[in-house]
C-alpha atoms as a PDB file:
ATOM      1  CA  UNK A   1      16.959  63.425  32.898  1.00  0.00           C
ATOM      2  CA  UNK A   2      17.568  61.764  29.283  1.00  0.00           C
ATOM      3  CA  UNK A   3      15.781  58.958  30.330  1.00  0.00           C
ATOM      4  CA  UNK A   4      13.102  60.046  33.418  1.00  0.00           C
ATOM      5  CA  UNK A   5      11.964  62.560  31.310  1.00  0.00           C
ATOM      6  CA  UNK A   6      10.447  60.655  28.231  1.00  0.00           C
ATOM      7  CA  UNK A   7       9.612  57.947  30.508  1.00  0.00           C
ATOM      8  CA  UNK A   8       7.554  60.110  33.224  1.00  0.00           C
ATOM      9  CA  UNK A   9       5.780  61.833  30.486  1.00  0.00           C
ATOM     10  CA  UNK A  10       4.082  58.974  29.266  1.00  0.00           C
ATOM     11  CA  UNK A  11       3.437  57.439  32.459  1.00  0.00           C
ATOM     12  CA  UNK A  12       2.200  61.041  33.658  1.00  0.00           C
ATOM     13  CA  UNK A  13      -0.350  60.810  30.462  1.00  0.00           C
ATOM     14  CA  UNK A  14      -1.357  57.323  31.374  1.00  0.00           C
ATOM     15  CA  UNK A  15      -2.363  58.411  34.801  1.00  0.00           C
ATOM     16  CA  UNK A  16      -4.034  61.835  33.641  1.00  0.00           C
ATOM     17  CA  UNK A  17      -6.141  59.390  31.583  1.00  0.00           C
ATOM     18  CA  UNK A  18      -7.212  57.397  33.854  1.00  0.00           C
ATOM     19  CA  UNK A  19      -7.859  59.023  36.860  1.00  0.00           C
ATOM     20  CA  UNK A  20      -9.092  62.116  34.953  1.00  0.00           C
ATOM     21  CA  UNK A  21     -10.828  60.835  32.030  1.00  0.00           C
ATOM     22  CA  UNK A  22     -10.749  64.417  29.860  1.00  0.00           C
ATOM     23  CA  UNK A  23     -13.173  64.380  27.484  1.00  0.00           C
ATOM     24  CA  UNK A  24     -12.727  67.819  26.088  1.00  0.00           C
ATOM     25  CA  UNK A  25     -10.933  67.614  22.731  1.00  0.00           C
ATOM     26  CA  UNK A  26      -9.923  71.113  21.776  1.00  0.00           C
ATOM     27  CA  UNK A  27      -7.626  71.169  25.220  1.00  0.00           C
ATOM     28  CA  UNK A  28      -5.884  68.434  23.808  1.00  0.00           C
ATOM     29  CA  UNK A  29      -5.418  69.930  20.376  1.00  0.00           C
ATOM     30  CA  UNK A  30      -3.889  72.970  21.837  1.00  0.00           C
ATOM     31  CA  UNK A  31      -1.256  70.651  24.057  1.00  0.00           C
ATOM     32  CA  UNK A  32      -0.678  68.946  20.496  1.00  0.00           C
ATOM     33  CA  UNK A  33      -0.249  72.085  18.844  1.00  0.00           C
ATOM     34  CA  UNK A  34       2.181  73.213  21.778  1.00  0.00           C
ATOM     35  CA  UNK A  35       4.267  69.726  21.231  1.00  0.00           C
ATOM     36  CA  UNK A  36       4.663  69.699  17.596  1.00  0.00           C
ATOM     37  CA  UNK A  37       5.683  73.502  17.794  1.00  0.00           C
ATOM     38  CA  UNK A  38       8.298  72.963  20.343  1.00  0.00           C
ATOM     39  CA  UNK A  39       9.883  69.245  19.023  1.00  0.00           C
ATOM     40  CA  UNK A  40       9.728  71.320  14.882  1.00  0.00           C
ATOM     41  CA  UNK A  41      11.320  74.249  16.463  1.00  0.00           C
ATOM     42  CA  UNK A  42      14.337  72.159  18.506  1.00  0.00           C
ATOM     43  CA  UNK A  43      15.025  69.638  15.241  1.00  0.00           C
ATOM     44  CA  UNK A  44      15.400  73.067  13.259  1.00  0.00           C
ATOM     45  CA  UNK A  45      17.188  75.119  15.336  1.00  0.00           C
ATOM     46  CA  UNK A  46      19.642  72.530  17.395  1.00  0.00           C
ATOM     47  CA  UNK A  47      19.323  68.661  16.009  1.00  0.00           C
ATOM     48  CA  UNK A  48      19.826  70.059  12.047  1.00  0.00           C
ATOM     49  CA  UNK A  49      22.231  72.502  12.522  1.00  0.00           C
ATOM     50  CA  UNK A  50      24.539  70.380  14.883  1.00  0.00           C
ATOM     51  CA  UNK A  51      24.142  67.455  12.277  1.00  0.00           C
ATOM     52  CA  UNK A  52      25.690  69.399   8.963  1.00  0.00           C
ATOM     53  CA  UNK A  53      28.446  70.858  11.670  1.00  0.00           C
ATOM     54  CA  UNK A  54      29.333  67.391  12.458  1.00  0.00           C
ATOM     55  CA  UNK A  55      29.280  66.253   8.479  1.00  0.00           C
ATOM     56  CA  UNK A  56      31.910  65.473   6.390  1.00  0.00           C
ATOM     57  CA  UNK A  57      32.403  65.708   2.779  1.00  0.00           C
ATOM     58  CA  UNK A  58      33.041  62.179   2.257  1.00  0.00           C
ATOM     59  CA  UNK A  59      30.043  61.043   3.562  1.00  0.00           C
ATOM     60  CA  UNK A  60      26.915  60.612   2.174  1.00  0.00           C
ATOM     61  CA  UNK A  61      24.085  63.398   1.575  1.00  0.00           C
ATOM     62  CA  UNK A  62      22.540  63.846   4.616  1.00  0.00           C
ATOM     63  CA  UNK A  63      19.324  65.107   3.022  1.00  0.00           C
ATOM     64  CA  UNK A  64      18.832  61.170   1.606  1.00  0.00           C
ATOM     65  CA  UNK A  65      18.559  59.853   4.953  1.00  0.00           C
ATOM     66  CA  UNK A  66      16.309  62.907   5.818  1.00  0.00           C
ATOM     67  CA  UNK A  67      14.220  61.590   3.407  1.00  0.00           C
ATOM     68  CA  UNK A  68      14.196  58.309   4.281  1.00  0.00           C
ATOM     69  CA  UNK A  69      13.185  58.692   8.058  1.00  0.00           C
ATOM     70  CA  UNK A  70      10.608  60.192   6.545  1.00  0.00           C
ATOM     71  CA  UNK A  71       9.191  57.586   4.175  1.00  0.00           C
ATOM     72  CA  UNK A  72      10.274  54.728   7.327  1.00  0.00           C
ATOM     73  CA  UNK A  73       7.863  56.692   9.214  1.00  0.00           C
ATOM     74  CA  UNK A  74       4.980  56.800   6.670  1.00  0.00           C
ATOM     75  CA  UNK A  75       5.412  53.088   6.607  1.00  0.00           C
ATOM     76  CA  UNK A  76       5.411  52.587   9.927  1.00  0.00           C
ATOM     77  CA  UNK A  77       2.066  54.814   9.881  1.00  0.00           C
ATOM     78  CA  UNK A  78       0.265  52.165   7.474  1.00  0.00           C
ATOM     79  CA  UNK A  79       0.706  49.724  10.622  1.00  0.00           C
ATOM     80  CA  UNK A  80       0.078  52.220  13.950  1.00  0.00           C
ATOM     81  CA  UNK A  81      -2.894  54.529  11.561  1.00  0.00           C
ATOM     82  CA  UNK A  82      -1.002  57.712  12.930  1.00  0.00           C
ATOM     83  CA  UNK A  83      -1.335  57.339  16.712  1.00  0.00           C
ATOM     84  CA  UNK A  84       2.173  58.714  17.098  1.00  0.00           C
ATOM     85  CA  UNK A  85       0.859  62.442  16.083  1.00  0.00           C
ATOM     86  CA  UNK A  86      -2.803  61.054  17.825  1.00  0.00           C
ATOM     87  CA  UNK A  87      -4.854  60.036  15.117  1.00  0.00           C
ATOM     88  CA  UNK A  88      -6.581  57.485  17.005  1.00  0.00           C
ATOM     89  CA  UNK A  89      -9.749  56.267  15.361  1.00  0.00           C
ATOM     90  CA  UNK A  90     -12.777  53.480  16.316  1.00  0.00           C
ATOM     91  CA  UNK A  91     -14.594  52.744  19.221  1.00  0.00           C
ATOM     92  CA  UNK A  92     -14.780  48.869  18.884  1.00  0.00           C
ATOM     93  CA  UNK A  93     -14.180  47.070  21.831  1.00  0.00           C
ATOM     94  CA  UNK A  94     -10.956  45.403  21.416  1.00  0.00           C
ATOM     95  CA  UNK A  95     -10.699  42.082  22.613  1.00  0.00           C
ATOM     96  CA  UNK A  96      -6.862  41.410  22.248  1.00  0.00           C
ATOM     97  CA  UNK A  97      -3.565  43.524  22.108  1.00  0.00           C
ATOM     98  CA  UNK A  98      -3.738  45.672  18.957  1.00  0.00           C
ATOM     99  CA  UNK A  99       0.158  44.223  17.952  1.00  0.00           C
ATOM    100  CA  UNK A 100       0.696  46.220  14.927  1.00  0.00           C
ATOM    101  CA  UNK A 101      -0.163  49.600  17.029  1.00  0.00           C
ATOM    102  CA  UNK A 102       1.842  48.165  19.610  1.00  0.00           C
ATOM    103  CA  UNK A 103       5.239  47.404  17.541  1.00  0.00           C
ATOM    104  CA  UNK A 104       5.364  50.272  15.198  1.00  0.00           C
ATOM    105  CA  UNK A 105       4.768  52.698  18.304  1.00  0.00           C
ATOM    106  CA  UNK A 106       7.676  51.102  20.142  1.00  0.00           C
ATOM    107  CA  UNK A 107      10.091  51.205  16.996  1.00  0.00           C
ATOM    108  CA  UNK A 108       9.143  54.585  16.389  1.00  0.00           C
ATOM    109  CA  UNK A 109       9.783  56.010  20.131  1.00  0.00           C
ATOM    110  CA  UNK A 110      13.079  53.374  20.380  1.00  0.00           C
ATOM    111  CA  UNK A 111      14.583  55.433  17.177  1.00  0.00           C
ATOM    112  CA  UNK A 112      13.676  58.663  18.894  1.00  0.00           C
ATOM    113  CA  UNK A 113      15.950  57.948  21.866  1.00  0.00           C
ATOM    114  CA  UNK A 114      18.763  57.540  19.595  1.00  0.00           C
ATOM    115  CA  UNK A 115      19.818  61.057  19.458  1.00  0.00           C
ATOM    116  CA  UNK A 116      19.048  62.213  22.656  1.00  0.00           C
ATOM    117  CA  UNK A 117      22.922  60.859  24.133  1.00  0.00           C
ATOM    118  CA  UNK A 118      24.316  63.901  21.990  1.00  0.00           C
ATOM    119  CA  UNK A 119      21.326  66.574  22.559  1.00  0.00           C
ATOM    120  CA  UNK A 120      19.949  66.536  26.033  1.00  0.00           C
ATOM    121  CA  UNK A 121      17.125  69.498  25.207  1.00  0.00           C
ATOM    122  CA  UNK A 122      15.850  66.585  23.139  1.00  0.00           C
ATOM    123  CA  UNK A 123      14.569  64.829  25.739  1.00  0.00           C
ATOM    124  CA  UNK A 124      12.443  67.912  26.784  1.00  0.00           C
ATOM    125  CA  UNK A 125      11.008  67.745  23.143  1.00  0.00           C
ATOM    126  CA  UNK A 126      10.394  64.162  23.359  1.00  0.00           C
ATOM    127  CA  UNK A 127       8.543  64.269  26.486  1.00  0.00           C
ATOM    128  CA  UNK A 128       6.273  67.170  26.358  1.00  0.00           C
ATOM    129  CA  UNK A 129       5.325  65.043  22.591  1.00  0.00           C
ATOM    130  CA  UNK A 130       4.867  61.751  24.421  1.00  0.00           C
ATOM    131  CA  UNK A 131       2.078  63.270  27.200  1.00  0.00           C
ATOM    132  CA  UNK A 132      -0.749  64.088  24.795  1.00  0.00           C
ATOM    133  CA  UNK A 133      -0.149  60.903  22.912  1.00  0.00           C
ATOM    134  CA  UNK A 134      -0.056  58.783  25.911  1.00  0.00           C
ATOM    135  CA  UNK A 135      -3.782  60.535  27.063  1.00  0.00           C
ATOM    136  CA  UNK A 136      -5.203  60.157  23.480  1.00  0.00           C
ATOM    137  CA  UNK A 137      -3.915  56.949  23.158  1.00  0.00           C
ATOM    138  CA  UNK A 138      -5.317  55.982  26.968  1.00  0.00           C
ATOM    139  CA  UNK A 139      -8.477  57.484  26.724  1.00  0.00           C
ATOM    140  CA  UNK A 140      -8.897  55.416  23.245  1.00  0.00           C
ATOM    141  CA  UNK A 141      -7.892  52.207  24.447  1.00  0.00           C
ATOM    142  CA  UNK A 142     -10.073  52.929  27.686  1.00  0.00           C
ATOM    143  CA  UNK A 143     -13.175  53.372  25.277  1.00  0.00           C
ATOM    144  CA  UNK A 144     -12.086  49.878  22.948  1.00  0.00           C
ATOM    145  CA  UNK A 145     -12.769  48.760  26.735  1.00  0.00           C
ATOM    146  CA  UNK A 146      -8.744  46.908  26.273  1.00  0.00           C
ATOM    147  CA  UNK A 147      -7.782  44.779  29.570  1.00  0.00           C
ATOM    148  CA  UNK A 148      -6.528  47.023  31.694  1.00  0.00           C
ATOM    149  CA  UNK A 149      -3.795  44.732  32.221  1.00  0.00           C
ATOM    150  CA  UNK A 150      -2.815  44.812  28.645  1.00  0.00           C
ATOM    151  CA  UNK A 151      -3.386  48.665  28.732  1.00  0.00           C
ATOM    152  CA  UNK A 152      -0.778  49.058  31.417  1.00  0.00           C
ATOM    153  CA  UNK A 153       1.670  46.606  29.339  1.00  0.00           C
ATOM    154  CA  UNK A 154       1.530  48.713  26.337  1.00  0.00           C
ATOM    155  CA  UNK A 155       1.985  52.339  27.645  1.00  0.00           C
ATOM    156  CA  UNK A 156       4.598  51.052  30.494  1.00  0.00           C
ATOM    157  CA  UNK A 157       6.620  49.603  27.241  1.00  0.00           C
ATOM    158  CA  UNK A 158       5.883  52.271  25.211  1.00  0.00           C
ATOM    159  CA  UNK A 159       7.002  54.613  28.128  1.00  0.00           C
ATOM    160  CA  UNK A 160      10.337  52.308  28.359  1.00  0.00           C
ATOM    161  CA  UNK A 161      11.049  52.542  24.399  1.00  0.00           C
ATOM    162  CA  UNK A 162      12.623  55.869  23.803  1.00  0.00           C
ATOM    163  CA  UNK A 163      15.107  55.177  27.365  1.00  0.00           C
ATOM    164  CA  UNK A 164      16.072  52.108  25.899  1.00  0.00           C
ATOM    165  CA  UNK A 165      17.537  54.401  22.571  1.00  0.00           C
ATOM    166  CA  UNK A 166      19.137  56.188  24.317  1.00  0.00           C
ATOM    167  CA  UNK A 167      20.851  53.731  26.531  1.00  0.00           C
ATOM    168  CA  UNK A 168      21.523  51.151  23.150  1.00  0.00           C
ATOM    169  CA  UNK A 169      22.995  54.332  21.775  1.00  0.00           C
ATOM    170  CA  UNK A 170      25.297  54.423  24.375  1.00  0.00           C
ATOM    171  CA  UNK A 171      26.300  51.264  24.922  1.00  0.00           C
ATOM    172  CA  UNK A 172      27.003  50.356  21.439  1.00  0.00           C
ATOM    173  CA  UNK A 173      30.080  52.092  19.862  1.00  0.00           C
ATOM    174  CA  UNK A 174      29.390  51.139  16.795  1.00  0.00           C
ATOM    175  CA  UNK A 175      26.279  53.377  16.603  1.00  0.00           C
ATOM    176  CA  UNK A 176      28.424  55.980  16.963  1.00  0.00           C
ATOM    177  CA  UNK A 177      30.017  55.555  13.552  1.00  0.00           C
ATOM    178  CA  UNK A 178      26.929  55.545  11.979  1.00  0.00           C
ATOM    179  CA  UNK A 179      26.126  58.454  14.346  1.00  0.00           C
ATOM    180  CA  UNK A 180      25.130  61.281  11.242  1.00  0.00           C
ATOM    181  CA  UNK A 181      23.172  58.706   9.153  1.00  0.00           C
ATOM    182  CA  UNK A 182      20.878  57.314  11.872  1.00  0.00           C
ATOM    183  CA  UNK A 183      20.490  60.803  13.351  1.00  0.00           C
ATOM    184  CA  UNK A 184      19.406  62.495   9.868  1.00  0.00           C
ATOM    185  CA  UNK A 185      16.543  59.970   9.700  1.00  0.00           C
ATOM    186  CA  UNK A 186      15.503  60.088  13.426  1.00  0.00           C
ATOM    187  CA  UNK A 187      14.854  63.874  11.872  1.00  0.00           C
ATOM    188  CA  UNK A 188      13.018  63.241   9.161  1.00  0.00           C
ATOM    189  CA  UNK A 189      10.614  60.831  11.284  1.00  0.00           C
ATOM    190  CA  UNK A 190      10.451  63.854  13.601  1.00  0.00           C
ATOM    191  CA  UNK A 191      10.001  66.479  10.595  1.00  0.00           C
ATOM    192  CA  UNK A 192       6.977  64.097   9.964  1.00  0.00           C
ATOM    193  CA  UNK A 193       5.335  63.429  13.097  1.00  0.00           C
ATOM    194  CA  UNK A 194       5.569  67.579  14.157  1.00  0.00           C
ATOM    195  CA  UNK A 195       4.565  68.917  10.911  1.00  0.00           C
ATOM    196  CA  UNK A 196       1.536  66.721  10.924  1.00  0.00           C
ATOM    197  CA  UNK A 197       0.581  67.138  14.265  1.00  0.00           C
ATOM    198  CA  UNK A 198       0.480  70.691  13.859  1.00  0.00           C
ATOM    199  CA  UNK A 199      -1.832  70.313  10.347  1.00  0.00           C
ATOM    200  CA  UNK A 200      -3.596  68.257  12.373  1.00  0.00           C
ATOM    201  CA  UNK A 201      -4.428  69.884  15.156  1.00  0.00           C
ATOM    202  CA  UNK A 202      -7.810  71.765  14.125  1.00  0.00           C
ATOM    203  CA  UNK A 203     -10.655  71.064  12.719  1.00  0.00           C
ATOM    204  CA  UNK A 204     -10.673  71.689   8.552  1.00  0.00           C
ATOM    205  CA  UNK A 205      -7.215  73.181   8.855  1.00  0.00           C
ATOM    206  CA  UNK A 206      -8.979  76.440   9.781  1.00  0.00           C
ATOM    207  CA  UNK A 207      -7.115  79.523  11.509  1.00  0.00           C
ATOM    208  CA  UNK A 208      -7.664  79.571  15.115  1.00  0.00           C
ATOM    209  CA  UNK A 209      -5.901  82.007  17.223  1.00  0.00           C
ATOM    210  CA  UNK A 210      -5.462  79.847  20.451  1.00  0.00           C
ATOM    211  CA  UNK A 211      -3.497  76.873  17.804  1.00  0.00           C
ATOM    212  CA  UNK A 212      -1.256  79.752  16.282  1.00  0.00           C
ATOM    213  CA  UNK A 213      -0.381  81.200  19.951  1.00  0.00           C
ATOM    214  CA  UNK A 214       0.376  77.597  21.381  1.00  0.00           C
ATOM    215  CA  UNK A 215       2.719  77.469  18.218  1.00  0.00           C
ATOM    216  CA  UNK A 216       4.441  80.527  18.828  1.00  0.00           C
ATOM    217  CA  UNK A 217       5.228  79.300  22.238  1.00  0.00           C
ATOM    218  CA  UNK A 218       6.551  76.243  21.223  1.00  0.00           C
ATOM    219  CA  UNK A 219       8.928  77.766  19.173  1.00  0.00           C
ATOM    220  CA  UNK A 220       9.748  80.459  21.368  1.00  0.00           C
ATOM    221  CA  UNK A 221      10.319  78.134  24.378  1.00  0.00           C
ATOM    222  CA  UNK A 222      12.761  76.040  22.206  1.00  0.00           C
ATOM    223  CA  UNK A 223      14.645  79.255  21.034  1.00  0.00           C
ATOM    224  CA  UNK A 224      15.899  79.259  24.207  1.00  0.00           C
ATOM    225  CA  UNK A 225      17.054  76.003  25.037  1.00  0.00           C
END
């Protein structure tokens, strides 16, 4: 399940996308509400917890590499425009493979799988994040009018990137030594990417009672993973 879920989930979204074609926003909002909830909620309660239990004094401050998953991922954001939290913008027809999009998606879903090896209710997180991103992101490139050929490429790799952590992960022991740092800034990419989805999520940052109930779900549902 560590690796069929994130990989169904964004070749679920793919295929909602294009064989539905959902044009009403607010739905979407509420699923990205939902997602950022649930994958804030399970870095709080289970990935940050477990880290400090697992930390020694003679290592470094974990809160550093917090910090710098966080600033890796605001990089990485100058190059995808914040499609990973589905900020998607433009309706230019594209006529080749947006690469920067492309790579700085797939780095940021490969460094996701890292963790999931040592926390399987990760993957849950993960996936129910990756299905309104992969119907934004669809439904955008559908409306660039992208080569369907190319579209498939990117979401099928993009669907493959976050398995392929968690395999490397695996197969690598030397990961594991570095297990604590690489793990403390997978969170901070994830503190990132959930805290602005969930900002982000209505219009003007207005209370809406149907964004603060999918929250409290999310965090409920991951209290009792």
């Amino acid at each position: 399940m560590n690796y069929l879920l994130p990989l169904l989930s964004v070749l679920i979204g793919y295929l909602i996308a294009v064989g539905l074609k959902p044009k009403v926003k607010q739905n979407l909002k509420l699923l990205l509400a939902f997602s950022g909830s649930f994958l804030l909620s399970l870095t709080v309660m289970h990935l940050l917890p477990d880290l400090y239990v697992h930390h020694t004094a003679g290592q470094l401050n974990i809160g550093i590499f917090i910090m710098i998953g966080i600033l890796f991922q605001i990089i990485l954001e100058f190059f995808s425009k914040g499609a990973e939290h589905g900020h998607v913008h433009g309706h230019d027809k594209m006529t080749q493979m947006p690469w920067l999009l492309f790579v700085s998606l797939c780095i940021h879903a490969l460094l996701e799988g890292f963790p999931v090896g040592h926390h399987h209710d990760l993957a849950y997180g993960i996936a129910i994040h990756h299905l309104p991103i992969a119907i934004i992101l669809t439904t955008f490139f559908i409306h660039a009018e992208l080569n369907k050929t190319a579209l498939f490429f990117f979401m099928l790799t993009f669907a493959l990137m976050t398995p392929l952590g968690t395999y490397v992960s695996g197969c690598f022991p030397i990961l594991n030594q570095y297990y604590i740092q690489i793990t403390a800034v997978v969170i901070g990419i994830l503190f990132h990417i959930s805290s602005t989805i969930i900002f982000e999520s209505s219009e003007g940052h207005k209370f809406n009672i149907a964004k603060v109930s999918m929250i409290i779900l999310g965090i409920m549902l991951a209290s009792f993973l």
